[in-house]
Protein backbone atom coordinates (compact mmCIF):
# COMPACT_ATOMS: atom_id res chain seq x y z
CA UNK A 1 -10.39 -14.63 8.46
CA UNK A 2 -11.52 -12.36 5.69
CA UNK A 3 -9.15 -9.53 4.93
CA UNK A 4 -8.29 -6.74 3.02
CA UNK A 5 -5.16 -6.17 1.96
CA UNK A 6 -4.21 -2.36 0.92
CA UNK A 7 -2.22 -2.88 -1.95
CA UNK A 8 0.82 -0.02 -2.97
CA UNK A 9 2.68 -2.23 -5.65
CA UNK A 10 3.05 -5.66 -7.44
CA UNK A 11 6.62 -5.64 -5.58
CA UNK A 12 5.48 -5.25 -2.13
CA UNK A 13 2.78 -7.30 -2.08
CA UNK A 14 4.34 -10.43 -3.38
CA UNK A 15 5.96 -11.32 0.04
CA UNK A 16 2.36 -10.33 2.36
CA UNK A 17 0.99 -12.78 -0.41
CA UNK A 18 2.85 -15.54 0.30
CA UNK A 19 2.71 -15.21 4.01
CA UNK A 20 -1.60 -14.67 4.31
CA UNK A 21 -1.79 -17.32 1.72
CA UNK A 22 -0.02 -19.87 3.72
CA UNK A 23 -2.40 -19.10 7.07
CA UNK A 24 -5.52 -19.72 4.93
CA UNK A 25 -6.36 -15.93 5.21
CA UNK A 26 -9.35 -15.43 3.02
CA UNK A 27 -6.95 -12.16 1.19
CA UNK A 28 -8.75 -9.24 -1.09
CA UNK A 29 -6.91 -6.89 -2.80
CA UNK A 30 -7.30 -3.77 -2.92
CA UNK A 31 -5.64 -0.49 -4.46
CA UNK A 32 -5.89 2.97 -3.36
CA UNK A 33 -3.09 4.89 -4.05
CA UNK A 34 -3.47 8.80 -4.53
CA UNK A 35 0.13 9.71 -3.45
CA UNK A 36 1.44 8.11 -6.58
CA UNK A 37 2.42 10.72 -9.49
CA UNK A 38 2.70 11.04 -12.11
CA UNK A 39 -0.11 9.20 -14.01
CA UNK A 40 2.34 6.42 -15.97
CA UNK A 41 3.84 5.36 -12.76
CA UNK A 42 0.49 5.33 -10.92
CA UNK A 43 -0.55 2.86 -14.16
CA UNK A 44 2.35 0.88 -14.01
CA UNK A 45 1.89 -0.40 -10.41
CA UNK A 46 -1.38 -0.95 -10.68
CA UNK A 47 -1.01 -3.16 -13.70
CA UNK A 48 1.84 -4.67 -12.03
CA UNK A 49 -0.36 -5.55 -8.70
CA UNK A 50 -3.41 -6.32 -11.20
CA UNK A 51 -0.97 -8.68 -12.71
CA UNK A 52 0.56 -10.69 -9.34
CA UNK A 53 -3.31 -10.79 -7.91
CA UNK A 54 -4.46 -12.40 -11.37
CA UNK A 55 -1.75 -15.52 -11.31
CA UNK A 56 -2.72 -16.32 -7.68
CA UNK A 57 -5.97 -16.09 -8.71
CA UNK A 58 -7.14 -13.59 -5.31
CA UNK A 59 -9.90 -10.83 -5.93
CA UNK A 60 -8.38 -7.61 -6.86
CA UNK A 61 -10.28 -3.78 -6.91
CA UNK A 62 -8.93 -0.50 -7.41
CA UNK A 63 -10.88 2.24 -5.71
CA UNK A 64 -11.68 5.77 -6.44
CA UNK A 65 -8.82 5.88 -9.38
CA UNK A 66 -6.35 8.22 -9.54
CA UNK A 67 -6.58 10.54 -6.72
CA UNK A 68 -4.08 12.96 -6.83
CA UNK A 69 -6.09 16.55 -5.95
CA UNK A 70 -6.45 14.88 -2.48
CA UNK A 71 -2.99 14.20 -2.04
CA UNK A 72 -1.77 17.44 -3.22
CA UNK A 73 -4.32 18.88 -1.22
CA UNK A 74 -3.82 16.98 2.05
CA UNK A 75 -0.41 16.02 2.36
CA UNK A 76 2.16 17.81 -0.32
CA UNK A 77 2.72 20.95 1.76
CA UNK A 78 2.50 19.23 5.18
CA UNK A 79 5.31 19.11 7.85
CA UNK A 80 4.85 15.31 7.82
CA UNK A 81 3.79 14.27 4.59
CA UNK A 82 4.21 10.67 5.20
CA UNK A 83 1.91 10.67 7.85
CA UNK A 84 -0.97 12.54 5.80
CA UNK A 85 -0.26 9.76 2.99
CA UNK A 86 -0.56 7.11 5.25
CA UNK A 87 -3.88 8.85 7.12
CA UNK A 88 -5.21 9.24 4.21
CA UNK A 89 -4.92 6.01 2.63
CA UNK A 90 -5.14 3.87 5.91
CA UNK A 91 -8.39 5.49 6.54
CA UNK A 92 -9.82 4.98 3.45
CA UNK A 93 -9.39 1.43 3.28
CA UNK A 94 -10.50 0.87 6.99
CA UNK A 95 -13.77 2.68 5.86
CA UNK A 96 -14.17 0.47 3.15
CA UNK A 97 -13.11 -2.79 5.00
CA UNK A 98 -15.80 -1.96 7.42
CA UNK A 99 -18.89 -0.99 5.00
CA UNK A 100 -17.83 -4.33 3.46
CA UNK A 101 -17.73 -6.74 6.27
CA UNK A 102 -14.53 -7.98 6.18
CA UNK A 103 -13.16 -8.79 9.73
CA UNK A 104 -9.96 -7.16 9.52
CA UNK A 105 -7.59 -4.93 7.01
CA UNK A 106 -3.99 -4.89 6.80
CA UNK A 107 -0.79 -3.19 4.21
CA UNK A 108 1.45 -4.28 1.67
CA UNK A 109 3.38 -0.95 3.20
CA UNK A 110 4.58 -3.05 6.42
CA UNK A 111 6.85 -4.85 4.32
CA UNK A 112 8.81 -1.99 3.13
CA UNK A 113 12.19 -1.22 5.39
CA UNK A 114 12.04 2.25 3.47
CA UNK A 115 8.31 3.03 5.62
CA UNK A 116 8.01 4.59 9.02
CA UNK A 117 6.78 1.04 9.91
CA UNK A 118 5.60 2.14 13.86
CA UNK A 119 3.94 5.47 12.34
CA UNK A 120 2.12 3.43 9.88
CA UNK A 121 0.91 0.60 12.33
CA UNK A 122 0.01 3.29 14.41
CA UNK A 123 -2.12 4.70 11.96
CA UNK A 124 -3.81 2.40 10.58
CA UNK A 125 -4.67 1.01 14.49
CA UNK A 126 -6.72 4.55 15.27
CA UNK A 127 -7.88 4.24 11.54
CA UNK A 128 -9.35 0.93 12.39
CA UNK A 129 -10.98 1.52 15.71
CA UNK A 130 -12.38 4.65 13.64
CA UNK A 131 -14.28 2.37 11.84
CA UNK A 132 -15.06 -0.25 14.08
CA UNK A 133 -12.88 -3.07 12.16
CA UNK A 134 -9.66 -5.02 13.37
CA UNK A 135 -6.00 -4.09 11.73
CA UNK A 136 -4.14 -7.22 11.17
CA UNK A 137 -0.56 -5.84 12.44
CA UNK A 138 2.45 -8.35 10.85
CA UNK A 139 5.91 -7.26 10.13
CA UNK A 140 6.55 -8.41 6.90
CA UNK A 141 9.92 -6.38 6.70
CA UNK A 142 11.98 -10.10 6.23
CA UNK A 143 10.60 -11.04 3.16
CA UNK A 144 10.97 -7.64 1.81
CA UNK A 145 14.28 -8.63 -0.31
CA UNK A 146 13.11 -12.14 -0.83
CA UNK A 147 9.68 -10.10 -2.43
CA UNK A 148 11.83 -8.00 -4.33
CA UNK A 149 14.14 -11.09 -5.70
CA UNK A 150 10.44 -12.78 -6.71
CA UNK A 151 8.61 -9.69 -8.24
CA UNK A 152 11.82 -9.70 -10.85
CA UNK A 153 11.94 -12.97 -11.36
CA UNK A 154 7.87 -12.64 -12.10
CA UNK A 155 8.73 -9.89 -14.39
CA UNK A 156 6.77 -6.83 -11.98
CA UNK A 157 7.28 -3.46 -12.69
CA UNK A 158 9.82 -2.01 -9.73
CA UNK A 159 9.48 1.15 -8.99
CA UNK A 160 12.18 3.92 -7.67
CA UNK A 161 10.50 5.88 -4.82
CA UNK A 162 7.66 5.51 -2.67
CA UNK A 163 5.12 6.83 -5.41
CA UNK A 164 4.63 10.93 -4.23
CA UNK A 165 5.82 14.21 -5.87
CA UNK A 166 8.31 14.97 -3.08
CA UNK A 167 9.88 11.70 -2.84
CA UNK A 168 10.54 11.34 -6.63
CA UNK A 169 11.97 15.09 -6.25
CA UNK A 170 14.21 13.20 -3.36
CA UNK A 171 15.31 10.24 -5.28
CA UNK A 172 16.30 11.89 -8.54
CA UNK A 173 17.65 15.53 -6.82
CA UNK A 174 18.94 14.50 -3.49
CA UNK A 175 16.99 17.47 -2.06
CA UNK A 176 15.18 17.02 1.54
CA UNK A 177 13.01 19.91 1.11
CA UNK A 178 10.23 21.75 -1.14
């Protein structure tokens, strides 16, 4: 099978890696990110992913570069945020899995316990029929801390919150709200 893999961090990826790579899955990387702020952390875990996809030598893109204005636009003043960040990205890459032929598209997300894992796989299903290409569902929540143990020992950039304005507001102020 030919996939592509939506790609959030080094980190998170390095477990999904592992797993697709030991089922033969023909894997693709790709980033698309525009949640992430500010700019430095946005670089750092895409160098970080750019890094893991070079030493097991799997295609890697970004696409579309840092995106911000749609996030802020979209999602930053939403009553569920997380689910216009995961719209957003989920149906960008099943747009782009589709216009390039691969037969399926899956998420380095799933393998996150910190994710709304059923309102992301729910997501990215509708975002997949959408575009007339399969979502390869796995729970790769297991290997999250066995990822996490491997991404340090490979030297990965690890990140502190999931990557948008609000939740870095969250992690550093304790605050639940604009």
């Amino acid at each position: 099978m030919k996939l592509l893999l939506h790609v959030c961090c080094g980190p998170c990826a390095v477990y999904p890696l592992e797993i697709l790579k030991s089922e033969n899955i023909d894997i693709h990387g790709l980033f698309y990110n525009p949640n992430i702020h500010p700019y430095t952390e946005y670089s750092s875990r895409l160098n970080s992913a750019k890094m893991l996809f070079e030493k097991a030598e799997i295609d890697f893109k970004e696409l579309d570069g840092y995106g911000l204005d749609l996030f802020l636009k979209q999602a930053v003043f939403s009553e569920n945020r997380c689910m216009e960040c995961y719209s957003i990205r989920m149906d960008r890459i099943a747009g782009e899995a589709s216009n390039r032929k691969f037969e399926a598209f899956t998420t380095t997300l799933l393998v996150s316990p910190y994710q709304k894992h059923e309102m992301l796989a729910e997501i990215a299903q509708e975002a997949g029929k959408r575009h007339g290409v399969n979502f390869y569902y796995r729970d790769f929540r297991e290997g999250f801390r066995k990822g996490q143990e491997q991404a340090r020992a490979l030297g990965l950039y690890m990140q502190k919150y999931c990557g948008c304005i609000v939740s870095e507001k969250e992690r550093y102020l304790g605050s639940k709200s604009l």
